[in-house]
PDB file of N, CA and C in Angstrom:
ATOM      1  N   UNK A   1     164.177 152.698  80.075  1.00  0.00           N
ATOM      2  CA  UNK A   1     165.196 153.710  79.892  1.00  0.00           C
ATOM      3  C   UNK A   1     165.783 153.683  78.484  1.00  0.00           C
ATOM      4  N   UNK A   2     165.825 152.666  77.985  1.00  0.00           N
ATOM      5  CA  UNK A   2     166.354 152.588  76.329  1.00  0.00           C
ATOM      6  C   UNK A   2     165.599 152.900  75.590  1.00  0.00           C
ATOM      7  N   UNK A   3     164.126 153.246  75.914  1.00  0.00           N
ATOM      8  CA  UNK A   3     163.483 153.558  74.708  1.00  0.00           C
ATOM      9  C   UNK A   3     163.337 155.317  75.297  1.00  0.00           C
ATOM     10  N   UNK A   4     163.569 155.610  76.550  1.00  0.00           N
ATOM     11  CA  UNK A   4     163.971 157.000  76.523  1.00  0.00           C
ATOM     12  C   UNK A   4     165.194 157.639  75.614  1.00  0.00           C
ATOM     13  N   UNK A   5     166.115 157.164  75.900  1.00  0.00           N
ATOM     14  CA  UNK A   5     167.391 157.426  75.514  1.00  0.00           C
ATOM     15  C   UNK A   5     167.582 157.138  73.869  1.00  0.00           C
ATOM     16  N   UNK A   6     166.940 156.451  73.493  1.00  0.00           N
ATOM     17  CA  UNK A   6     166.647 156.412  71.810  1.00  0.00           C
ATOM     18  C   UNK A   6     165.564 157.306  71.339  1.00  0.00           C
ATOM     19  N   UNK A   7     164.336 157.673  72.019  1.00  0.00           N
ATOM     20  CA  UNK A   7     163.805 158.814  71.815  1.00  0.00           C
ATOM     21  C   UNK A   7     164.832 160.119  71.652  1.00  0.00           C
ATOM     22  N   UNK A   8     165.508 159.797  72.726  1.00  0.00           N
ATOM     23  CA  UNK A   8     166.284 161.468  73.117  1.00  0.00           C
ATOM     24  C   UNK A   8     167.687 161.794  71.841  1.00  0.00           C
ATOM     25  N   UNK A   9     167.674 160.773  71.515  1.00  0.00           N
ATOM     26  CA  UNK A   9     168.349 160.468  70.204  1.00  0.00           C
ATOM     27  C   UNK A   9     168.136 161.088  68.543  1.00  0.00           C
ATOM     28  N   UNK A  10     166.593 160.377  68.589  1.00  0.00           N
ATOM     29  CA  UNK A  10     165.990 160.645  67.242  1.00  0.00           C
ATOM     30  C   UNK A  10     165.513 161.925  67.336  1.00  0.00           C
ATOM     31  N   UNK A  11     164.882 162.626  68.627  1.00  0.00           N
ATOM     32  CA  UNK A  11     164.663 163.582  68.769  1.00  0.00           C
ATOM     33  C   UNK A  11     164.765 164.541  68.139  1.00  0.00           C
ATOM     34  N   UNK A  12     164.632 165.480  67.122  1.00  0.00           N
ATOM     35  CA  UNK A  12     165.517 166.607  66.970  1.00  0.00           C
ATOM     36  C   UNK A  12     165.019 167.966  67.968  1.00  0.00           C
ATOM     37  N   UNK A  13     165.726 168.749  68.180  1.00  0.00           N
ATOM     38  CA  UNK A  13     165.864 170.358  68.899  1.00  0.00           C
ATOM     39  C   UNK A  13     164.455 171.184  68.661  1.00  0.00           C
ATOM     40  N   UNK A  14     163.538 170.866  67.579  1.00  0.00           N
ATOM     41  CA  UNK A  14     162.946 171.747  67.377  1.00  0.00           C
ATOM     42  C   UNK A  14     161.502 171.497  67.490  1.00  0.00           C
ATOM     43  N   UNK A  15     161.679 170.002  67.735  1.00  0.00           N
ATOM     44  CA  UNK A  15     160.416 169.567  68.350  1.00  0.00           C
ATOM     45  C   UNK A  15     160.739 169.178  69.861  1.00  0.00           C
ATOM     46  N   UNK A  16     159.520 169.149  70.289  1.00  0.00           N
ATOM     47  CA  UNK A  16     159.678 168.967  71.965  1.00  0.00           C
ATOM     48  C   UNK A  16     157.991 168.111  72.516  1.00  0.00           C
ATOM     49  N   UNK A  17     158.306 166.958  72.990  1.00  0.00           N
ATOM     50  CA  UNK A  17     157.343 165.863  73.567  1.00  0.00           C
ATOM     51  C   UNK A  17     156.396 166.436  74.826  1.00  0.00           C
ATOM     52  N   UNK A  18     155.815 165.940  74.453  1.00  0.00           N
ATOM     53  CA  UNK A  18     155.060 166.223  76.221  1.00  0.00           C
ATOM     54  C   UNK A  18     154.442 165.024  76.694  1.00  0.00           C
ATOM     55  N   UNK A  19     154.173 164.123  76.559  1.00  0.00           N
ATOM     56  CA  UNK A  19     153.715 162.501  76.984  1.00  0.00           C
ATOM     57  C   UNK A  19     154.621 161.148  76.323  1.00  0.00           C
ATOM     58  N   UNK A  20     154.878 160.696  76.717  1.00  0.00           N
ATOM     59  CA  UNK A  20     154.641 158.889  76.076  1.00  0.00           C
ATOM     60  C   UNK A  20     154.755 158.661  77.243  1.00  0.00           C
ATOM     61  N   UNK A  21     153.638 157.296  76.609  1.00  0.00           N
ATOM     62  CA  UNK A  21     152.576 156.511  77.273  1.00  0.00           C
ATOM     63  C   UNK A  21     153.125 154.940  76.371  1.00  0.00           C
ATOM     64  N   UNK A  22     153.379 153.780  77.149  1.00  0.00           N
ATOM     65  CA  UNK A  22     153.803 152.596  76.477  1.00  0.00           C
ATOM     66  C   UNK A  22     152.609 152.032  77.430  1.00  0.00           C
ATOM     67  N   UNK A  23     151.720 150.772  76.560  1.00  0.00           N
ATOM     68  CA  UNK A  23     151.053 149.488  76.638  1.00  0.00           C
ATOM     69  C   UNK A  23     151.854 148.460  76.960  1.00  0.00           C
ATOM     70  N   UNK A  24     150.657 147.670  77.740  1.00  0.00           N
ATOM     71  CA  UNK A  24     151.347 146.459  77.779  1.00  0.00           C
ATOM     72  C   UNK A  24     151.847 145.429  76.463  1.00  0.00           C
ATOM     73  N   UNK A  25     151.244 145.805  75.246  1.00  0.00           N
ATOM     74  CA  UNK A  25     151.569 145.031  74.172  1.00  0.00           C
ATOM     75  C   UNK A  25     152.486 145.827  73.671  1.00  0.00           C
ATOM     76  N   UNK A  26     153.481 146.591  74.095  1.00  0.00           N
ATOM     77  CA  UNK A  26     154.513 147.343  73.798  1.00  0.00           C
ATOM     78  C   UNK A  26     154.312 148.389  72.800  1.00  0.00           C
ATOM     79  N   UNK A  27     153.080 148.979  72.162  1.00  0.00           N
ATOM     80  CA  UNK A  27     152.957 150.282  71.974  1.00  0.00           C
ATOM     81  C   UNK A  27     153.197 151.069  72.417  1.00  0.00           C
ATOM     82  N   UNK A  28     153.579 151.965  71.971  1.00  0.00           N
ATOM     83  CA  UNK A  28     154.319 153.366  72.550  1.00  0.00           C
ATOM     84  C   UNK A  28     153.707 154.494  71.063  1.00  0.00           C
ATOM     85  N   UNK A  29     153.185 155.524  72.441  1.00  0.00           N
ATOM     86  CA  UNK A  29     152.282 156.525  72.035  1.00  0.00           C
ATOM     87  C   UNK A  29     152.873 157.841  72.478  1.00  0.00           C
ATOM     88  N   UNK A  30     153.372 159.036  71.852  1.00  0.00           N
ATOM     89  CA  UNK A  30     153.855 160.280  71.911  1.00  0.00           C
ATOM     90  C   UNK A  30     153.250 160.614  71.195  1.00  0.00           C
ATOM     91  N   UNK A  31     153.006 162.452  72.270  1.00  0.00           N
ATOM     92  CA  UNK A  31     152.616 163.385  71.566  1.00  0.00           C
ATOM     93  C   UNK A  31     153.200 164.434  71.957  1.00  0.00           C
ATOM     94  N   UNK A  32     153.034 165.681  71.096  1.00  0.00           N
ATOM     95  CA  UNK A  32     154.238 166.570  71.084  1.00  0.00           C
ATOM     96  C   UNK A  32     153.777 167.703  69.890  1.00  0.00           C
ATOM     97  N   UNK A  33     154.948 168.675  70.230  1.00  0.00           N
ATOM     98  CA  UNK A  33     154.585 169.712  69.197  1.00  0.00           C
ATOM     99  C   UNK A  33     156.070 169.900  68.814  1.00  0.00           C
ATOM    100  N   UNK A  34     155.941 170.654  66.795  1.00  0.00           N
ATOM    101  CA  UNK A  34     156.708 170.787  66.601  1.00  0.00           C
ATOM    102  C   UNK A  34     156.733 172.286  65.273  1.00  0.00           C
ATOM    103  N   UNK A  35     157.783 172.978  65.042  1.00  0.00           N
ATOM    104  CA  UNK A  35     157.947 173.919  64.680  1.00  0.00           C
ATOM    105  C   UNK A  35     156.805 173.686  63.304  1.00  0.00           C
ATOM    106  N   UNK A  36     157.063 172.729  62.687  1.00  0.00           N
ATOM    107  CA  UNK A  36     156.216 172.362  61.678  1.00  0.00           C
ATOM    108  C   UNK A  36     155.509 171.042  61.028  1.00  0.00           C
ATOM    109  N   UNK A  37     154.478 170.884  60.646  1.00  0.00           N
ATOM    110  CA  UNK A  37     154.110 169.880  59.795  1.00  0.00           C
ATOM    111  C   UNK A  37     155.094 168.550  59.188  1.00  0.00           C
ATOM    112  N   UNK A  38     155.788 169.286  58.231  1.00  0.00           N
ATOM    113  CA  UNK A  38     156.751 168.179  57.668  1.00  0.00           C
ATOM    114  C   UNK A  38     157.884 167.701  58.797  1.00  0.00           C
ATOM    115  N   UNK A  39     158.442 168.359  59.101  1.00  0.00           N
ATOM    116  CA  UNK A  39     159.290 167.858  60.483  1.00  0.00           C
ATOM    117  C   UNK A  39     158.614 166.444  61.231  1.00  0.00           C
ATOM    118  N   UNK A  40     157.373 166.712  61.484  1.00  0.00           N
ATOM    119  CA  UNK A  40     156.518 165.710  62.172  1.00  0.00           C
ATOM    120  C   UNK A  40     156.529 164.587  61.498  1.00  0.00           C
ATOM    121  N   UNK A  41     156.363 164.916  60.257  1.00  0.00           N
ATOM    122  CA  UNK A  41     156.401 163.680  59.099  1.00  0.00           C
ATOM    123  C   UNK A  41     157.713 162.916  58.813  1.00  0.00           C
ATOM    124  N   UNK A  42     158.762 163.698  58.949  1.00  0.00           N
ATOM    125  CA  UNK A  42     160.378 163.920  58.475  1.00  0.00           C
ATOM    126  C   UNK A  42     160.648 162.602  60.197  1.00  0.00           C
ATOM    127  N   UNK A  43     160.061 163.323  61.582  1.00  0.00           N
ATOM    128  CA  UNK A  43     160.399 162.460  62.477  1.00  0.00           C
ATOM    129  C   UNK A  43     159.382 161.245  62.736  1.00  0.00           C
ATOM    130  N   UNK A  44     158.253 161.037  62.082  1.00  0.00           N
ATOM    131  CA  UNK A  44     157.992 159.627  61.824  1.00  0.00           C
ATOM    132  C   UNK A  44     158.726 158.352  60.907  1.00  0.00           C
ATOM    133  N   UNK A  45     159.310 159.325  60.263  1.00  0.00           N
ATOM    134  CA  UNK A  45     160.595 158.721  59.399  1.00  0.00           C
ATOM    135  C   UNK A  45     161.541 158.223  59.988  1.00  0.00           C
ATOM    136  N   UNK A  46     162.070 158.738  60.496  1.00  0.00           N
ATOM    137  CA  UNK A  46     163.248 158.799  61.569  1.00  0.00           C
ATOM    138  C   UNK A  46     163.237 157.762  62.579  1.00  0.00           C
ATOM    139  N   UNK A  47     161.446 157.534  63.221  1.00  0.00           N
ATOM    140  CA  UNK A  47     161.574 156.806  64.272  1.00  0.00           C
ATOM    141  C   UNK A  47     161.238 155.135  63.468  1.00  0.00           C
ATOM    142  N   UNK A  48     160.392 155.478  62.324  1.00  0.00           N
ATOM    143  CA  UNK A  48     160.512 153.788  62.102  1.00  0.00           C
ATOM    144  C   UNK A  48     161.792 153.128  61.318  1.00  0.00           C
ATOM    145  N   UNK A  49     162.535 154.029  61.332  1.00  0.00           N
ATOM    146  CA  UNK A  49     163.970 153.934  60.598  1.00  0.00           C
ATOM    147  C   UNK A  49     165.186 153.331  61.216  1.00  0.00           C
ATOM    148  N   UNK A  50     164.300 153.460  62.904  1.00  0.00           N
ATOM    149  CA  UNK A  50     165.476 152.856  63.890  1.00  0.00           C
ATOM    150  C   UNK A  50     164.937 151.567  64.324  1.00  0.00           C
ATOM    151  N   UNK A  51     166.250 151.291  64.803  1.00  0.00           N
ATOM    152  CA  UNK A  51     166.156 149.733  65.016  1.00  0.00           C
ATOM    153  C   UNK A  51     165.535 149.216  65.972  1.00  0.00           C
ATOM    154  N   UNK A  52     164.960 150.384  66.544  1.00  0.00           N
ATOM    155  CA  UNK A  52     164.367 150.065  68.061  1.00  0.00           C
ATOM    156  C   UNK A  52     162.507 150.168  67.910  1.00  0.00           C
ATOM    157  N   UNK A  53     162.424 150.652  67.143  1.00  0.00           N
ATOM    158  CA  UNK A  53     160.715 150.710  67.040  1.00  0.00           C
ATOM    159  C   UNK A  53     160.502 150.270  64.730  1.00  0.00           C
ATOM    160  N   UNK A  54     159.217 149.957  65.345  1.00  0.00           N
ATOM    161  CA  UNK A  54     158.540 149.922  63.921  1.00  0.00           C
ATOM    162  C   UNK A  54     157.474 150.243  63.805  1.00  0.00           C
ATOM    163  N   UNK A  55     156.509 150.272  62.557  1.00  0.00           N
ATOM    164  CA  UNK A  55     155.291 150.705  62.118  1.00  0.00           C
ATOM    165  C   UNK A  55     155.280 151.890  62.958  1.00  0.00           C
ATOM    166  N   UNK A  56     155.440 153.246  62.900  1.00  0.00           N
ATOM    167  CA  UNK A  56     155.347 154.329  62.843  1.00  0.00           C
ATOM    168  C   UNK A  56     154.062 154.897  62.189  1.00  0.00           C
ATOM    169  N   UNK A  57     153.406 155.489  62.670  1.00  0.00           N
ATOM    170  CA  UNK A  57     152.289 156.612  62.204  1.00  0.00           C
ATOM    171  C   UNK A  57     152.164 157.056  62.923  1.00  0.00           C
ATOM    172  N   UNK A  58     151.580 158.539  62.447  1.00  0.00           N
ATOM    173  CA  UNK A  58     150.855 159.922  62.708  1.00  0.00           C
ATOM    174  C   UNK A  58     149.117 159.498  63.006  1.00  0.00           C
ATOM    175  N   UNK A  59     149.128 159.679  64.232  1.00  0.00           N
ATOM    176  CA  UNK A  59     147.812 159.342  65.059  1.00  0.00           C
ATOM    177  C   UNK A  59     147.039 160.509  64.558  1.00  0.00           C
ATOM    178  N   UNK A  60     147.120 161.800  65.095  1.00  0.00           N
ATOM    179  CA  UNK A  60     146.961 162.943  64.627  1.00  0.00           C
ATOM    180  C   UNK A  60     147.770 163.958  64.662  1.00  0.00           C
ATOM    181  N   UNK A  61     147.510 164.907  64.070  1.00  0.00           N
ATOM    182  CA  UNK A  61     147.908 166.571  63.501  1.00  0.00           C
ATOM    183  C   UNK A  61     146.978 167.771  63.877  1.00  0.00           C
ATOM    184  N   UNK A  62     147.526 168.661  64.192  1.00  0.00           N
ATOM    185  CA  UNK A  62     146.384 169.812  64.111  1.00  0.00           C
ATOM    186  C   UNK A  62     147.451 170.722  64.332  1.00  0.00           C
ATOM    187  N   UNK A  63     147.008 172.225  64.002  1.00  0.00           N
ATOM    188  CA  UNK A  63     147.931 173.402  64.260  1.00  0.00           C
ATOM    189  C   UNK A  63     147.459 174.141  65.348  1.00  0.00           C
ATOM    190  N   UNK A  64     148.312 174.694  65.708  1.00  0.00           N
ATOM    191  CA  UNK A  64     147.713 175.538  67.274  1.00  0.00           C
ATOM    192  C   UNK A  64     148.597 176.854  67.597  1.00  0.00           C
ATOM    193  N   UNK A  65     148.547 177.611  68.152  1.00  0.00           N
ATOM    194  CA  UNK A  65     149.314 178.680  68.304  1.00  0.00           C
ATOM    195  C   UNK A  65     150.258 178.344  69.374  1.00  0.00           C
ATOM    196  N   UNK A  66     151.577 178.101  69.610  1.00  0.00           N
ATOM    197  CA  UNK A  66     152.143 178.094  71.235  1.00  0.00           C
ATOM    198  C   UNK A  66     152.859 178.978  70.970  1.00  0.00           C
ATOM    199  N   UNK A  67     153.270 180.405  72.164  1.00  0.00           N
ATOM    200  CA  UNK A  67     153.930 181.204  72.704  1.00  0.00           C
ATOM    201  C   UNK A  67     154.033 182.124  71.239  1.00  0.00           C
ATOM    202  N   UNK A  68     152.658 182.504  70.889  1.00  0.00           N
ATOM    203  CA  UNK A  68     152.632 183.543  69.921  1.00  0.00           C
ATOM    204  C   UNK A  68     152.967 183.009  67.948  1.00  0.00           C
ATOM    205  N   UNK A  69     153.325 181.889  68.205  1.00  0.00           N
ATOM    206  CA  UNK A  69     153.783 181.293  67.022  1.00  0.00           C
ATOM    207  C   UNK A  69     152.739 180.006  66.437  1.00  0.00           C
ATOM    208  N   UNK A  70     152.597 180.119  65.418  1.00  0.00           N
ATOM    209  CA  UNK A  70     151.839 178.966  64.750  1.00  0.00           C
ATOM    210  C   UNK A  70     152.655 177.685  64.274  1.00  0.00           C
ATOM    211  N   UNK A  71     152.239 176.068  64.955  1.00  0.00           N
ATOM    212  CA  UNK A  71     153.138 175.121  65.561  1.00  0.00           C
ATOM    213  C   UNK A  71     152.125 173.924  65.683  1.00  0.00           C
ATOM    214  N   UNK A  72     152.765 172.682  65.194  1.00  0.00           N
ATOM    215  CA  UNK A  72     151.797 171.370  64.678  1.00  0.00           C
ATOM    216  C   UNK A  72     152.266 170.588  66.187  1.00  0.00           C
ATOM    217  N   UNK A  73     150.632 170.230  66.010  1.00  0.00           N
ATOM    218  CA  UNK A  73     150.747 169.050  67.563  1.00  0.00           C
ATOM    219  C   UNK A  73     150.887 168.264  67.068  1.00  0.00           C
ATOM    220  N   UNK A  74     151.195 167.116  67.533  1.00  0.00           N
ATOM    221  CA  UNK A  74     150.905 165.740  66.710  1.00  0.00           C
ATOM    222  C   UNK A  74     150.601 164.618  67.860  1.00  0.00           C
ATOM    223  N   UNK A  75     150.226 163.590  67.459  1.00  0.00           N
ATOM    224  CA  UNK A  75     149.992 162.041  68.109  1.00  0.00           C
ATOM    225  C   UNK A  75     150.605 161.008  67.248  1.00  0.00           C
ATOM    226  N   UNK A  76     151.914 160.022  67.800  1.00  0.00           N
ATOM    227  CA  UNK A  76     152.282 159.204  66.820  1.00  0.00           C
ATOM    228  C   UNK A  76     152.273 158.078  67.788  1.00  0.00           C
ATOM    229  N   UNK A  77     152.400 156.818  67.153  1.00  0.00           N
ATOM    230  CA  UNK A  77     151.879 155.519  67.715  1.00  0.00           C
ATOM    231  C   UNK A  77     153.069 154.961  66.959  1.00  0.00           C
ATOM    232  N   UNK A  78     154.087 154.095  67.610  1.00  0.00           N
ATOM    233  CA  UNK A  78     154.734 152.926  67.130  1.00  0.00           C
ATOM    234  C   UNK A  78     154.697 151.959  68.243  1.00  0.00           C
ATOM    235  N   UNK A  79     155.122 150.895  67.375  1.00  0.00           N
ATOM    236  CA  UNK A  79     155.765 149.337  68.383  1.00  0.00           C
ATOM    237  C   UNK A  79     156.938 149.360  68.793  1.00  0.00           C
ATOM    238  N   UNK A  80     157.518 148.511  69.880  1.00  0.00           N
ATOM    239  CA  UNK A  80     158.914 148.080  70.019  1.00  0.00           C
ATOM    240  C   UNK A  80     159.130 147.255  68.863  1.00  0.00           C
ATOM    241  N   UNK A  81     160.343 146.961  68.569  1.00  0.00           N
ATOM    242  CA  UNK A  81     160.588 146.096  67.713  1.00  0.00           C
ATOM    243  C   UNK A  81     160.982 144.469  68.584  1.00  0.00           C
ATOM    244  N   UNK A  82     161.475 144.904  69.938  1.00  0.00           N
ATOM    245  CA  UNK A  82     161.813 143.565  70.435  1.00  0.00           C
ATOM    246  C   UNK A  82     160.584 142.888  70.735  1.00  0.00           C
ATOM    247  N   UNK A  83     159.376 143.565  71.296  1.00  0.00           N
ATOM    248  CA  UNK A  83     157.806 142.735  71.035  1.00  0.00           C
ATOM    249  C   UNK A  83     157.382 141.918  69.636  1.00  0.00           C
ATOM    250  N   UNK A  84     157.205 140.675  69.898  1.00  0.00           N
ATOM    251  CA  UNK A  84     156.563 139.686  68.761  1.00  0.00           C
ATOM    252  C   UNK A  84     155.138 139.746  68.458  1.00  0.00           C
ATOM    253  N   UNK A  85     154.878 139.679  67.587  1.00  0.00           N
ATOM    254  CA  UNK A  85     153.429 139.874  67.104  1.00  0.00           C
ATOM    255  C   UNK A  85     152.937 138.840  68.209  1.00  0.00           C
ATOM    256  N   UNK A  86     151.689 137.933  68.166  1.00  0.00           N
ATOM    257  CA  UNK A  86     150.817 137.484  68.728  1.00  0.00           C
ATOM    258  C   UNK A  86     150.762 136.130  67.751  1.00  0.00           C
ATOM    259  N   UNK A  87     150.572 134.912  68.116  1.00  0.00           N
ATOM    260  CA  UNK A  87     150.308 133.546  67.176  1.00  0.00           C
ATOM    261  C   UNK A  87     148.878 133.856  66.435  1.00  0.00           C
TER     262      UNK A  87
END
């Protein structure tokens, strides 16, 4: 629930999720569409910026049409931050 509620946080209005999916090694994988390109980029920023996740990237990108409008999907992949690497 905290990594909902910190999603729902960083979130902004103009993008909108449709999956995450968390691993057992505490990856956490969203994907989603958003009004634009940089936004996507602007909220990979955003999410490794918080204290709750790290290493942030853009899995993938592509553009697509939704509800008549031209609009970037994306796939982003971060960690928890409370997960420890591995010895």
């Amino acid at each position: 629930l905290d990594i909902i509620h910190e999603l729902y946080t960083i979130t902004p209005h103009s993008i909108y999720l449709n999956n995450i999916a968390m691993d057992e090694n505490g990856t956490v994988t969203i994907d989603g569409i958003s009004e634009s390109m940089s936004q996507v980029f602007s909220y990979v920023k955003s999410l490794d910026d918080s204290t709750m996740f790290k290493e942030a990237k853009t899995k993938s990108t592509s553009t697509k049409k939704d509800n008549g409008k031209d609009v970037a999907a994306f796939e982003i992949e971060f960690k928890l931050d409370s997960v420890k690497e591995p010895a």
